[in-house]
Protein backbone atom coordinates (compact mmCIF):
# COMPACT_ATOMS: atom_id res chain seq x y z
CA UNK A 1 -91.40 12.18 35.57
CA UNK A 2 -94.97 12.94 34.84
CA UNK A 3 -97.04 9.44 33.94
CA UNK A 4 -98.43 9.45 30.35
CA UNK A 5 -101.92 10.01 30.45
CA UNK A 6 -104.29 6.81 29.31
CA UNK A 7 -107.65 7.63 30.18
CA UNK A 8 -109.15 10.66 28.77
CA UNK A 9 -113.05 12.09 29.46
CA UNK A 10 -114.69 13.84 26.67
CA UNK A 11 -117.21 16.85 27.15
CA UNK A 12 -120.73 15.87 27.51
CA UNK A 13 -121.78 17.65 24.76
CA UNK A 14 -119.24 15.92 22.48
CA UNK A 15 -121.17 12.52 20.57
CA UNK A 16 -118.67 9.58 20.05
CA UNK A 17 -119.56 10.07 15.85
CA UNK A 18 -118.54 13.63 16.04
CA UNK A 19 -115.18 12.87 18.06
CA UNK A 20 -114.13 10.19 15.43
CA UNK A 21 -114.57 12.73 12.68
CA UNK A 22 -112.04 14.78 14.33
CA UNK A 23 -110.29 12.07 15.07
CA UNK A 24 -109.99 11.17 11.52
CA UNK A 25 -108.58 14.20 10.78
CA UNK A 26 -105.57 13.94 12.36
CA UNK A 27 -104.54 10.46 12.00
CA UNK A 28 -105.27 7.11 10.46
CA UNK A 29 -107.16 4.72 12.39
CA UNK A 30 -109.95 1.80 12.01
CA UNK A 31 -113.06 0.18 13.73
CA UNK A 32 -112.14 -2.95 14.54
CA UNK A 33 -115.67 -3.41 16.30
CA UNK A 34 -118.80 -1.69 17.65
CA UNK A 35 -121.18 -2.85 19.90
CA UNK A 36 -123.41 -2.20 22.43
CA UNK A 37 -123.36 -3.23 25.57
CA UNK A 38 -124.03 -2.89 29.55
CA UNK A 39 -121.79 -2.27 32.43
CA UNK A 40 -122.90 -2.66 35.92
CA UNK A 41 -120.95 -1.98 38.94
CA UNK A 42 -120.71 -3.95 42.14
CA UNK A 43 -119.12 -3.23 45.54
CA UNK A 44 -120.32 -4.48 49.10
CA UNK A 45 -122.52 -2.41 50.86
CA UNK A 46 -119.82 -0.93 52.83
CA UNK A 47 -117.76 0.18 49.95
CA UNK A 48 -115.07 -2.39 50.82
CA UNK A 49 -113.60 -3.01 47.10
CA UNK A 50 -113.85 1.42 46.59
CA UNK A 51 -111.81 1.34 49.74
CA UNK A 52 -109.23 -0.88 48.87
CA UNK A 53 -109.32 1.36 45.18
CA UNK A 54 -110.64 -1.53 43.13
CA UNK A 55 -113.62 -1.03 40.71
CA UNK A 56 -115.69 -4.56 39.87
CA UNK A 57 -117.61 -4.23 37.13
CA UNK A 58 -119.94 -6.83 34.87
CA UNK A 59 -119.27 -6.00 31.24
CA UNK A 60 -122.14 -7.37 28.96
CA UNK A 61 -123.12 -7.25 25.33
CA UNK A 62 -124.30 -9.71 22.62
CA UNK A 63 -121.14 -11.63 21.83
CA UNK A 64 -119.37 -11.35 25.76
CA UNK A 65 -120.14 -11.21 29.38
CA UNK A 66 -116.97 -10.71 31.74
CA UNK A 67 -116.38 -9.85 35.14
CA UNK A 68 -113.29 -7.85 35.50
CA UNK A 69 -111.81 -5.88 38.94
CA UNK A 70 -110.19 -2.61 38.14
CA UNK A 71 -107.60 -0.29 39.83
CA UNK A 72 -109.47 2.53 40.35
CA UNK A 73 -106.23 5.35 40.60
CA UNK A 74 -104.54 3.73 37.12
CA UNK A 75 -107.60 2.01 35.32
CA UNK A 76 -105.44 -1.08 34.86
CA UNK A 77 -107.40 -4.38 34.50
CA UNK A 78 -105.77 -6.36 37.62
CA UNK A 79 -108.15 -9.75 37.09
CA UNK A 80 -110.79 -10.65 34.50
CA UNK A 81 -113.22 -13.89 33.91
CA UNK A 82 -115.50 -14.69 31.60
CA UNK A 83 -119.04 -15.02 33.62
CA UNK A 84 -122.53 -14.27 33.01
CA UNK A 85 -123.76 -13.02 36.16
CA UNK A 86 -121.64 -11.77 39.63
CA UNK A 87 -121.78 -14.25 42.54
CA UNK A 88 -123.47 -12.71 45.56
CA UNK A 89 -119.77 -13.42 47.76
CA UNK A 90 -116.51 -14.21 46.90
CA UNK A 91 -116.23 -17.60 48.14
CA UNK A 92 -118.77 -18.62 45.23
CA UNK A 93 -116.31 -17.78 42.73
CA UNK A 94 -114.24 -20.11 40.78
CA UNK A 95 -111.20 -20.77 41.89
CA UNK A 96 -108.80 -17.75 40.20
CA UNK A 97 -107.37 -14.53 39.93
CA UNK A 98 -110.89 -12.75 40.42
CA UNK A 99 -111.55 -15.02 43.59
CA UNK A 100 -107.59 -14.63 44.91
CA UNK A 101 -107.99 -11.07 45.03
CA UNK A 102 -111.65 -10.29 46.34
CA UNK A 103 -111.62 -12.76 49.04
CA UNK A 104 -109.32 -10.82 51.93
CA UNK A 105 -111.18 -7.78 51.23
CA UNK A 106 -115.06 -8.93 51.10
CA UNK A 107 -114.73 -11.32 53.86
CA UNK A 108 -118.39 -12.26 54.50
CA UNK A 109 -119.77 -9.15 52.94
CA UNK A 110 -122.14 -9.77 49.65
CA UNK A 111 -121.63 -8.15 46.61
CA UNK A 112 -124.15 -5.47 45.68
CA UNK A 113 -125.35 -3.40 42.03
CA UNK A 114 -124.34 0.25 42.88
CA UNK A 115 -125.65 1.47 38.92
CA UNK A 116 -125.99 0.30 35.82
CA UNK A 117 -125.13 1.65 32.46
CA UNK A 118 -125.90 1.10 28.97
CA UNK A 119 -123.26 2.32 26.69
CA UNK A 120 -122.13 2.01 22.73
CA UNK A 121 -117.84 0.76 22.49
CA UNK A 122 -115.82 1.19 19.95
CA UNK A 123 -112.44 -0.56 19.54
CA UNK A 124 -110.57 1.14 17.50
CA UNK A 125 -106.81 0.63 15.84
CA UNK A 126 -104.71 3.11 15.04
CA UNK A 127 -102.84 2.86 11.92
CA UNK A 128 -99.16 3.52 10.32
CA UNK A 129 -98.31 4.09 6.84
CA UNK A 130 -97.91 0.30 6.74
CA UNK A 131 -101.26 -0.23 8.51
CA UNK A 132 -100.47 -1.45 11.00
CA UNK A 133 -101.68 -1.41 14.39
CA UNK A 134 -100.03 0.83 16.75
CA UNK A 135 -102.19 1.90 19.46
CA UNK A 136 -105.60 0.78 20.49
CA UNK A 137 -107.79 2.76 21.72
CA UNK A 138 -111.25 1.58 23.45
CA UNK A 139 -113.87 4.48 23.51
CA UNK A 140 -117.20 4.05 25.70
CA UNK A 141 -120.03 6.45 24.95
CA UNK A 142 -122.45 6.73 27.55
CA UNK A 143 -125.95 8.59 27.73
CA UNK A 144 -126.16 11.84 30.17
CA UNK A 145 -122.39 10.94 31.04
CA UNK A 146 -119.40 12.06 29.39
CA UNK A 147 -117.74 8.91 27.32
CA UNK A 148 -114.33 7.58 27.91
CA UNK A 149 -111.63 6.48 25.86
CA UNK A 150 -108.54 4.33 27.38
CA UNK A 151 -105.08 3.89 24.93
CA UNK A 152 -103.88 0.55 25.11
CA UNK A 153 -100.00 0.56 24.17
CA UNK A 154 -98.14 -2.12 22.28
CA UNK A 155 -95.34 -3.56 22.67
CA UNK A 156 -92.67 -1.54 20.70
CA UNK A 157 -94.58 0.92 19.46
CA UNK A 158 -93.81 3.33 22.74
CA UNK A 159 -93.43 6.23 20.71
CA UNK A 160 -96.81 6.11 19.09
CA UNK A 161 -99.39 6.16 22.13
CA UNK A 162 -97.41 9.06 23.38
CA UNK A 163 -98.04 10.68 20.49
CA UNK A 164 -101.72 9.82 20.43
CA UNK A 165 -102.17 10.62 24.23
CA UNK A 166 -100.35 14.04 23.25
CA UNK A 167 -102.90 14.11 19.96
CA UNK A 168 -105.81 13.97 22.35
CA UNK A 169 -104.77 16.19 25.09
CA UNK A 170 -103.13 19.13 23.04
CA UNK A 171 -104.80 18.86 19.41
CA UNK A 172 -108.98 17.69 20.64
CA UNK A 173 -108.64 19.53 23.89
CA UNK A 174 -109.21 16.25 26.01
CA UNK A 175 -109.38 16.14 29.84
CA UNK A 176 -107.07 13.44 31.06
CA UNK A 177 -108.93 11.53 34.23
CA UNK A 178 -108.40 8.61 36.69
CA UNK A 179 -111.89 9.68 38.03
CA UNK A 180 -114.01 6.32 37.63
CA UNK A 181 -117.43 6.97 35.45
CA UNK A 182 -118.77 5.22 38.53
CA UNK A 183 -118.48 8.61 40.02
CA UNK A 184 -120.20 10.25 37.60
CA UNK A 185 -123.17 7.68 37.52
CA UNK A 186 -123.38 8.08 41.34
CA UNK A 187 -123.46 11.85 41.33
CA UNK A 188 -126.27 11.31 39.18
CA UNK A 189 -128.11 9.33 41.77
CA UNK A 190 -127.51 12.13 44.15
CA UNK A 191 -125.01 9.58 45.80
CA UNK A 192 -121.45 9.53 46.30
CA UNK A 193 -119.10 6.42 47.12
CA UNK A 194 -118.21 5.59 50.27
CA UNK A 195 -121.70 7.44 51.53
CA UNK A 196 -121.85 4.34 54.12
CA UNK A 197 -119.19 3.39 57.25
CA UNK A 198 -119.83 1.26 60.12
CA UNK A 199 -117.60 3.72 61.69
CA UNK A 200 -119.46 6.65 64.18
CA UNK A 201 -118.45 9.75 62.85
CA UNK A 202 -119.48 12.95 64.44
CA UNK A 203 -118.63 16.21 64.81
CA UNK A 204 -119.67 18.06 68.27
CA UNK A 205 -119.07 21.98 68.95
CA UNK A 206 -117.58 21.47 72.30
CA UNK A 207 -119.63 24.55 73.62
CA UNK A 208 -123.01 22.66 72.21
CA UNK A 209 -125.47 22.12 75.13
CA UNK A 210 -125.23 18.68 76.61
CA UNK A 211 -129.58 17.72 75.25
CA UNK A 212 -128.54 19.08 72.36
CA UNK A 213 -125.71 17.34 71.30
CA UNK A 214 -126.89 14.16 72.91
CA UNK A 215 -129.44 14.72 69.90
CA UNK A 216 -126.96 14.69 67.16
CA UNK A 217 -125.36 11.55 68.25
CA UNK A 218 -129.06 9.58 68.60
CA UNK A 219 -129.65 10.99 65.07
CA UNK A 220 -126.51 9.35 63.57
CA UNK A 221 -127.43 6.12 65.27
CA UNK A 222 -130.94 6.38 64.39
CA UNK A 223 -129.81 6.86 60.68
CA UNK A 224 -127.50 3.96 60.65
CA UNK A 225 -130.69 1.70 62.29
CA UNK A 226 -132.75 2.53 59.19
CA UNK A 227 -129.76 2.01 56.52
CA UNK A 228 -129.45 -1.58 57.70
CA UNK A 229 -133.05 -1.77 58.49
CA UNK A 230 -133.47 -3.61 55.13
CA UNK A 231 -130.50 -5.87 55.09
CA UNK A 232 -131.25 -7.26 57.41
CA UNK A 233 -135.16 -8.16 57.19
CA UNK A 234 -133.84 -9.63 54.02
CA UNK A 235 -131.05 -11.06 55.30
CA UNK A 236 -128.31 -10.42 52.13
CA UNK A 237 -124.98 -10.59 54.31
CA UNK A 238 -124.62 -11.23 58.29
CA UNK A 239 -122.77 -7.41 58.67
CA UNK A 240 -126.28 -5.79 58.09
CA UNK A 241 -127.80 -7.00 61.40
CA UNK A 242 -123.96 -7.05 63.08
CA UNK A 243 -124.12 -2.91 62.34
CA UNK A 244 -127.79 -2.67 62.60
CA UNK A 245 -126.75 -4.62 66.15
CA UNK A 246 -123.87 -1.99 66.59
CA UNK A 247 -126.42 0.93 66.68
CA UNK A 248 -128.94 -0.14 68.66
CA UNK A 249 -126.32 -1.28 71.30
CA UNK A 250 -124.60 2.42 71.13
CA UNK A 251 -127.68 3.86 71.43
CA UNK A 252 -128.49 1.73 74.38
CA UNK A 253 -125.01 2.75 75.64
CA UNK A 254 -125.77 6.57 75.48
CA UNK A 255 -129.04 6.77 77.15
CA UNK A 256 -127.58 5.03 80.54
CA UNK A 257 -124.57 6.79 80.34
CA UNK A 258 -125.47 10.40 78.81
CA UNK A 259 -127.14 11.01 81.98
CA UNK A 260 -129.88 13.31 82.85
CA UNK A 261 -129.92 15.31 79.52
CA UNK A 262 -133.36 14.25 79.08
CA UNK A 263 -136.94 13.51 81.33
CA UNK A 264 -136.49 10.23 83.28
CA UNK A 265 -139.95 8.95 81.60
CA UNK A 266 -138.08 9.30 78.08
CA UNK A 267 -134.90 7.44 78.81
CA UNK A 268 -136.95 4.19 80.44
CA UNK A 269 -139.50 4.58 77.55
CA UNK A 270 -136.55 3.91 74.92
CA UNK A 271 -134.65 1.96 77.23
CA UNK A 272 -136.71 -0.62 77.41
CA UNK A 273 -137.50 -0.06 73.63
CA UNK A 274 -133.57 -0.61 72.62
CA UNK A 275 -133.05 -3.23 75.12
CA UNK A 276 -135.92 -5.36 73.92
CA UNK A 277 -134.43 -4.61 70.25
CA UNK A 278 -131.01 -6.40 71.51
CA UNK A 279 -132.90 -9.25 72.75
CA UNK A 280 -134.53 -9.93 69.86
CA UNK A 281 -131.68 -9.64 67.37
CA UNK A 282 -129.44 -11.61 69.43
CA UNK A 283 -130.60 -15.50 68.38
CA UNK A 284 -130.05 -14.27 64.19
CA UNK A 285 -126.96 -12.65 64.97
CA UNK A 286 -125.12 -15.51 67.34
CA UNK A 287 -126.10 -18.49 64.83
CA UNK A 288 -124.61 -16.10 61.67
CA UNK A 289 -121.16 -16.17 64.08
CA UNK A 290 -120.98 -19.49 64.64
CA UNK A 291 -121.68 -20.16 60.46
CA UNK A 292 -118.73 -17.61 60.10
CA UNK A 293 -116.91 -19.55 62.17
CA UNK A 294 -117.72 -22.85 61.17
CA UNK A 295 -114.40 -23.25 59.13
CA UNK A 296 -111.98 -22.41 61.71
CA UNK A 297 -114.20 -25.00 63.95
CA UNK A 298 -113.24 -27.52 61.28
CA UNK A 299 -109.84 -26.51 60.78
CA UNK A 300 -109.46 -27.00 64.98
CA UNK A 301 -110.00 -30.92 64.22
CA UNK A 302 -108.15 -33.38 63.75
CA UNK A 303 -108.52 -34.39 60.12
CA UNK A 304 -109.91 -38.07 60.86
CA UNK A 305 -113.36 -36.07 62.15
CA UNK A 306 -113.32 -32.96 59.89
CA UNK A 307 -116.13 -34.51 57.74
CA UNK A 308 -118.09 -35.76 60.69
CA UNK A 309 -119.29 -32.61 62.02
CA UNK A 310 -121.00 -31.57 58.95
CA UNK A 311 -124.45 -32.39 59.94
CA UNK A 312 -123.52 -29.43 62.81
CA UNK A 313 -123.18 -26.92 60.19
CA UNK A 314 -126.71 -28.09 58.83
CA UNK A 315 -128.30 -27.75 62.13
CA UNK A 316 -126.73 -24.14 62.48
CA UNK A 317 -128.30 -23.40 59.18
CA UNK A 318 -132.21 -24.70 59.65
CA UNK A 319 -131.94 -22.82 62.93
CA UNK A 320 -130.40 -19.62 61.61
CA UNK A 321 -133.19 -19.87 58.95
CA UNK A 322 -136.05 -20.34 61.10
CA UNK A 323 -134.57 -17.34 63.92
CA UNK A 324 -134.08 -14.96 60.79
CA UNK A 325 -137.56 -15.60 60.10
CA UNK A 326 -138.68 -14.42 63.58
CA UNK A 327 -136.62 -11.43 63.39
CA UNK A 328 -137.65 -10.53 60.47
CA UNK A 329 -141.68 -10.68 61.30
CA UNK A 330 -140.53 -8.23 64.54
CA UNK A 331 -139.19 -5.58 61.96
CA UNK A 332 -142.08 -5.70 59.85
CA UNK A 333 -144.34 -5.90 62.92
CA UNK A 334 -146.50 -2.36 62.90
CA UNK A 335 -145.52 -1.91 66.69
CA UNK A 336 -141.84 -1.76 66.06
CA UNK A 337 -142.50 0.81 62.97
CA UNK A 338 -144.48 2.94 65.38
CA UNK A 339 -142.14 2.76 68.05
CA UNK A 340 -139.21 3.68 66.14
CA UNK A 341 -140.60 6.82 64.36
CA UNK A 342 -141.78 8.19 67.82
CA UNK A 343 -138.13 8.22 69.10
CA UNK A 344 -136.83 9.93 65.71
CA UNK A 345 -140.09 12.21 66.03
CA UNK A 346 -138.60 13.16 69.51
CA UNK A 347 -134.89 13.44 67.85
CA UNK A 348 -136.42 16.10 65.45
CA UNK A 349 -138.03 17.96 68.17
CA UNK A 350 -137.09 21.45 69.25
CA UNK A 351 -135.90 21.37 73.04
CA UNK A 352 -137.03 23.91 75.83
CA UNK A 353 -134.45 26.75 76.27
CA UNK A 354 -133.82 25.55 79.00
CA UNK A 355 -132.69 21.91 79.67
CA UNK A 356 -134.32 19.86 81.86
CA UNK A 357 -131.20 19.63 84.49
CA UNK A 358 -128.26 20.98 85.34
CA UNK A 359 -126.38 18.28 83.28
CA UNK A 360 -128.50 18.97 80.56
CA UNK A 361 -127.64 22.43 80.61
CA UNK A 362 -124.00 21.30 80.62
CA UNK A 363 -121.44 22.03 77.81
CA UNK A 364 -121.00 18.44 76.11
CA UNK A 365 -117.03 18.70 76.73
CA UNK A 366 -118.02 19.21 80.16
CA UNK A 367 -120.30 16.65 80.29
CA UNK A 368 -118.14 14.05 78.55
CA UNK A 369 -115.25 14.96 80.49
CA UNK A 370 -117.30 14.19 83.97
CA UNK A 371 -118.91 10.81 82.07
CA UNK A 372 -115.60 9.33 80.47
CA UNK A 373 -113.13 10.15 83.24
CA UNK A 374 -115.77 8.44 85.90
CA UNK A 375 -116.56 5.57 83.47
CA UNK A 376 -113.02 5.37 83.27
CA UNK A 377 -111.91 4.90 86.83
CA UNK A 378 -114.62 2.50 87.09
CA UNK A 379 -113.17 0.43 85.23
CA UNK A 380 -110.20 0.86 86.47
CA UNK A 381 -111.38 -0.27 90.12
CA UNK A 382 -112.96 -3.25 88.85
CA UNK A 383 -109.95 -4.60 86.67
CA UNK A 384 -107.72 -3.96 89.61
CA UNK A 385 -109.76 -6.06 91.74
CA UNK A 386 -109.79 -9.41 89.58
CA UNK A 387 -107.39 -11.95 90.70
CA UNK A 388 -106.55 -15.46 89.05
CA UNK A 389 -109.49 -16.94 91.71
CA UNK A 390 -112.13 -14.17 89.77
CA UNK A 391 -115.16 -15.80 88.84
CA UNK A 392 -116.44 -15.50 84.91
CA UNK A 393 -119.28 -13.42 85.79
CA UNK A 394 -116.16 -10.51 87.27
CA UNK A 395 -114.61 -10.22 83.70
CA UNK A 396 -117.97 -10.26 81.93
CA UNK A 397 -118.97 -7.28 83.89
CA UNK A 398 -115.73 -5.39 83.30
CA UNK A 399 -116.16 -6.20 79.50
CA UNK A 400 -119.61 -4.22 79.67
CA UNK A 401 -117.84 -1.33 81.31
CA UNK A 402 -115.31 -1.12 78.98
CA UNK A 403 -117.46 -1.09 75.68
CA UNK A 404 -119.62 1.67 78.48
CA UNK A 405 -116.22 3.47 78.34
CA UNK A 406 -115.62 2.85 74.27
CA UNK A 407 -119.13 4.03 73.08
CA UNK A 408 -118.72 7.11 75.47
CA UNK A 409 -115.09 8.04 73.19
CA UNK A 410 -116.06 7.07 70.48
CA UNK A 411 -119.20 9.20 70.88
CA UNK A 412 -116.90 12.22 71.93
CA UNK A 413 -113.50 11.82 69.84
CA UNK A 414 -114.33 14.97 67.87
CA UNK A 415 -113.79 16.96 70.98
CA UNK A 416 -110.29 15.74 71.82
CA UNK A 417 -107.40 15.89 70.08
CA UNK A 418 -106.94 12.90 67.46
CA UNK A 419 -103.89 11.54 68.15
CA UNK A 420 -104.40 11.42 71.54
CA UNK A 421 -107.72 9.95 71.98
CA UNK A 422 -107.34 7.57 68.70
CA UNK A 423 -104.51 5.94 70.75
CA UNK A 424 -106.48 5.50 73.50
CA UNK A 425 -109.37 3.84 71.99
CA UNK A 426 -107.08 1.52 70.22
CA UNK A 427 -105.51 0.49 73.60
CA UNK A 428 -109.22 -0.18 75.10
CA UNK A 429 -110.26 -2.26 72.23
CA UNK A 430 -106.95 -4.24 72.23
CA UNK A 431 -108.17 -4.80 76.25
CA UNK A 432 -111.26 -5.13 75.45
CA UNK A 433 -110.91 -8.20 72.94
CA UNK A 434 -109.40 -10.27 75.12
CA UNK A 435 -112.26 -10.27 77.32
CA UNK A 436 -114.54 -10.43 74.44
CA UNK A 437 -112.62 -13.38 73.10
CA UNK A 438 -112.94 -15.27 76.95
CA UNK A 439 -116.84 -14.65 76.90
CA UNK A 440 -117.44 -15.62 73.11
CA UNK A 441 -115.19 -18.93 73.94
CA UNK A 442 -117.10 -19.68 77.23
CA UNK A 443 -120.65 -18.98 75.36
CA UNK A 444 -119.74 -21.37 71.94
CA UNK A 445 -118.45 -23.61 74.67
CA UNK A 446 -122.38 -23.80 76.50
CA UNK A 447 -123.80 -23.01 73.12
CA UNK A 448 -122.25 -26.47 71.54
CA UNK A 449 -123.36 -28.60 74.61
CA UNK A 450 -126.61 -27.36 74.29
CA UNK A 451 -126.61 -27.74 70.36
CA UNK A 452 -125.58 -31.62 71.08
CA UNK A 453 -128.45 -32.65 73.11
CA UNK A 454 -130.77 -30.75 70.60
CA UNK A 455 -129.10 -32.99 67.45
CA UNK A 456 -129.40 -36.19 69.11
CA UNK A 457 -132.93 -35.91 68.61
CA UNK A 458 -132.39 -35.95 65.21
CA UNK A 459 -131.09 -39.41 65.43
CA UNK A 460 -127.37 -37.84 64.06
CA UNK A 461 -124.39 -40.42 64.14
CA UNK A 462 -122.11 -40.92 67.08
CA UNK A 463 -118.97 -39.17 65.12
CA UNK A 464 -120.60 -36.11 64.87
CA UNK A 465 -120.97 -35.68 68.63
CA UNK A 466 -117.33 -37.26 69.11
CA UNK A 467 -116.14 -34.31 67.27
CA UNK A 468 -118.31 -31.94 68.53
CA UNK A 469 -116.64 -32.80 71.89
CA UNK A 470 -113.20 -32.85 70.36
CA UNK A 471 -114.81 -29.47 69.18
CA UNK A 472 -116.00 -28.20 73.24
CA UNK A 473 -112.57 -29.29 74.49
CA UNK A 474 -110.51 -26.77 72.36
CA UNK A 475 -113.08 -23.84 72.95
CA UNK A 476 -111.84 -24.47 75.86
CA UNK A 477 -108.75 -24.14 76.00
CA UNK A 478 -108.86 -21.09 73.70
CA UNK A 479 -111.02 -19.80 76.62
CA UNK A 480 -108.28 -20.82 79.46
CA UNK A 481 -105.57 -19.21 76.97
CA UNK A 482 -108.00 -15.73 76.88
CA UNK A 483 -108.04 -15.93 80.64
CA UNK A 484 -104.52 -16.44 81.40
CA UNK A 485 -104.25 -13.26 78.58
CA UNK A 486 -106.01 -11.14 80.89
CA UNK A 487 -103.36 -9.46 83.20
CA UNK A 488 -100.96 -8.93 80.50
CA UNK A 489 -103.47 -6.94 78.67
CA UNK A 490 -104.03 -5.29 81.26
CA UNK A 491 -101.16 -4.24 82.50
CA UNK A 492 -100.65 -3.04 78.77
CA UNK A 493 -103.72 -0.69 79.01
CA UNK A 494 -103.13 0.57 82.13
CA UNK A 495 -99.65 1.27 81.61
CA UNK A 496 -98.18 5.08 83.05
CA UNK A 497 -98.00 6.61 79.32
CA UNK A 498 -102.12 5.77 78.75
CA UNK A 499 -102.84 6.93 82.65
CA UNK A 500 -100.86 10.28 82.39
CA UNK A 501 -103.11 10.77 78.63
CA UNK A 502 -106.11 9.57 79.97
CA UNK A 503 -106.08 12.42 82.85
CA UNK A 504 -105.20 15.34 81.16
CA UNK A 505 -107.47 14.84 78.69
CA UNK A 506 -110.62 14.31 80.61
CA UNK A 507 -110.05 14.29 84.61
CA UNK A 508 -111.17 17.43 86.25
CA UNK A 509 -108.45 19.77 86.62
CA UNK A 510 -108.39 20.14 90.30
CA UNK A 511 -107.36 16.50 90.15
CA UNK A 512 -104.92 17.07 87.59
CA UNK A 513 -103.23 19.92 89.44
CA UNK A 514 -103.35 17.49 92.81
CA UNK A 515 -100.97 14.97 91.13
């Protein structure tokens, strides 16, 4: 059975005065209020709440200001507070519905004004012979937009809002719509939502010369560099430098591993460029992880020194302040600017027709092929050769090759067929974690040490470094547990089904037709 429509657009051209006249002519209704009034929506810069099809939006006129979250597909209000202004994050709101519901979805991601829009709303009651109130109906006019109007059914009075939502559709000609006016207001902008993923997306003809395409991917890095370029100098949520991080590091990834699609003196030129880019983002971006983690640190402790290691989280704080200072000064620093617009001037430029070697002149499928499947066995070689006696410095390296290997897919996918190499990078990253987790446990570990002789200068009490130690010991054994994790991971990713994919999809085919 069809769902009864609730939500109804009305043409642009149509002024909220001239569709109560009509209204008026076909049934008996009153103004129980009109006001004007603001609403502003908010999302994180990701479009995290859009994703999860919830709508925030800050509702304000003389007499109210609420927050309310809104399912986007049904319009249904799923949480509302009374508040003046929207917290930046979640965790700053009150304890409630509104705070229940955004936390698992924001995470650590700040909320954000996508538009804002002034608007005139009417609440109107719709009347029976005995006046009273059957349906209510809420119109919104808006400027340059088309205005809304949402029936609000009663209890026992069924019958009547599906006559009025009949009224409106068949009788004033009304468009029913679950479309947000957020999408309206962002078309407006020249925008769209969800016009921002930390995901790589690209789409490579597989016959596209190897420099050429190599191109296309640098662009879409390049572009998600200057997106987060801002964020991150002003510092609104740690996931602006994380994906600003993301880029540079994929970029860095593609020029040693897209090899010789462009002159040697161009890949060390940016090299060097990206690498130093890395270095300096690193600091900023290691003290926001170990704020993000500072809870689950806590929650590792026994309660009797939970409160003692709050002068740590202090100390993480003045120093994350004073490195996102620094890295801010780099990005505004004229050099950087400079640097950066030469590499995108080279991105826009035309190439020679003719590349400048033979692997330029490669398709792309042929060079990715040659690139993965070598990256691949690599990896591979190395994994097989790490025993329980392996030395730290042996899984680090294998980590590197497999985010080498990862970038290089991910770079690709479009050329392969989904399924298939979807499943495959899933495997890799479920590998690759547990060596990320064994190198992020080992570097907290030497990070924490390091941290405590820094803090005693700072004449900080004895319990503090008692739990801080309480604090090394169980990085530590989450680091032993990560190690021990190793072969079974392993032996997960390198199972026969992933082998037998990974081969026909990129190895060359005299080797396939060998085995």
């Amino acid at each position: 059975m069809t769902a009864l429509p609730l939500h109804f657009e009305l043409p642009e051209h149509m002024a909220a005065e001239k569709f109560l006249s009509k209204l008026g002519k076909k049934i008996d209704f009153q103004i129980a209020s009109e006001q004007y009034a603001t609403k502003t929506f908010y999302d994180s810069f990701d479009w995290r709440l859009y994703s999860a099809g919830i709508l925030c939006e800050l509702n304000q006129s003389k007499s109210a200001s609420h927050i309310s979250l809104i399912d986007r597909n049904t319009g249904k209000c799923l949480a509302l507070e009374n508040q003046q202004e929207v917290p930046s994050f979640s965790n700053q709101f009150q304890d409630g519905r509104l705070k229940t519901q955004l936390d698992p979805i924001l995470e650590m991601r700040a909320l954000l004004p996508l538009c804002q829009l002034p608007y005139q709303i009417f609440h109107i009651n719709v009347l029976n012979k005995d006046q009273k109130t059957t349906v209510r109906i809420k119109l919104e006019a808006y400027e340059n937009l088309g205005s809304r109007i949402s029936l609000q059914p009663l209890k026992g009075y069924e019958k009547a809002v599906a006559r009025v939502s009949q009224l409106l559709e068949k009788s004033l000609a009304l468009v029913p719509t679950q479309s947000s006016i957020l999408n309206s207001a962002l078309k407006l902008q020249g925008r769209k939502a969800q016009d921002y993923s930390s995901k790589l997306v690209i789409k490579l003809d597989p016959e596209l010369r190897a420099d050429r395409a190599s191109k296309v991917i640098y662009r879409a890095l390049l572009k998600s560099i200057k997106i987060n370029e801002a964020g991150t100098i002003a510092d609104i949520d740690t996931e602006f430098l994380h994906d600003y991080r993301v880029a540079i590091r994929r970029t860095r990834a593609g020029l040693s591993q897209i090899k010789n699609v462009f002159p040697d003196s161009i890949v060390t030129q940016y090299a060097s460029f990206f690498a130093w880019l890395g270095q300096i983002t690193s600091a900023t971006r290691d003290l926001d992880v170990y704020l993000l983690n500072y809870q689950q640190y806590k929650a590792a402790l026994p309660k009797s020194l939970q409160e003692d290691i709050t002068p740590l989280y202090t100390f993480l704080k003045q120093k994350q302040k004073q490195a996102q200072t620094e890295l801010a000064t780099h990005l505004k620093n004229p050099n950087y600017i400079k640097q950066l617009l030469a590499w995108e001037q080279f991105l826009k430029e035309p190439l020679p027709e003719k590349g400048c070697s033979n692997a330029a002149n490669l398709t792309i499928k042929e060079l990715a092929d040659q690139r993965i499947w070598k990256v691949y066995k690599r990896l591979i070689k190395e994994a097989n050769e790490i025993t329980e006696d392996s030395p730290a410095e042996s899984l680090h390296d294998l980590r590197k090759t497999c985010k080498k290997l990862r970038y290089l897919m991910e770079f690709f996918q479009s050329l392969y067929p989904a399924d298939e190499i979807k499943a495959l990078i899933k495997a890799l990253k479920g590998f690759q974690s547990v060596l990320g987790d064994f190198q992020d446990y080992e570097v907290q570990e030497n990070s924490l040490k390091k941290f405590s002789a820094e803090m005693m200068a700072n004449k900080v009490e004895s319990n503090t470094f008692l739990a801080m130690g309480v604090l090394v010991q169980y990085l530590d054994s989450m680091r032993n547990a990560a190690r021990h994790d190793f072969a079974k991971q392993y032996k997960l990713f390198k199972q026969e089904e992933n082998r037998i994919v990974f081969k026909s999809l990129f190895a060359p085919q005299i080797e396939v037709k060998k085995s």
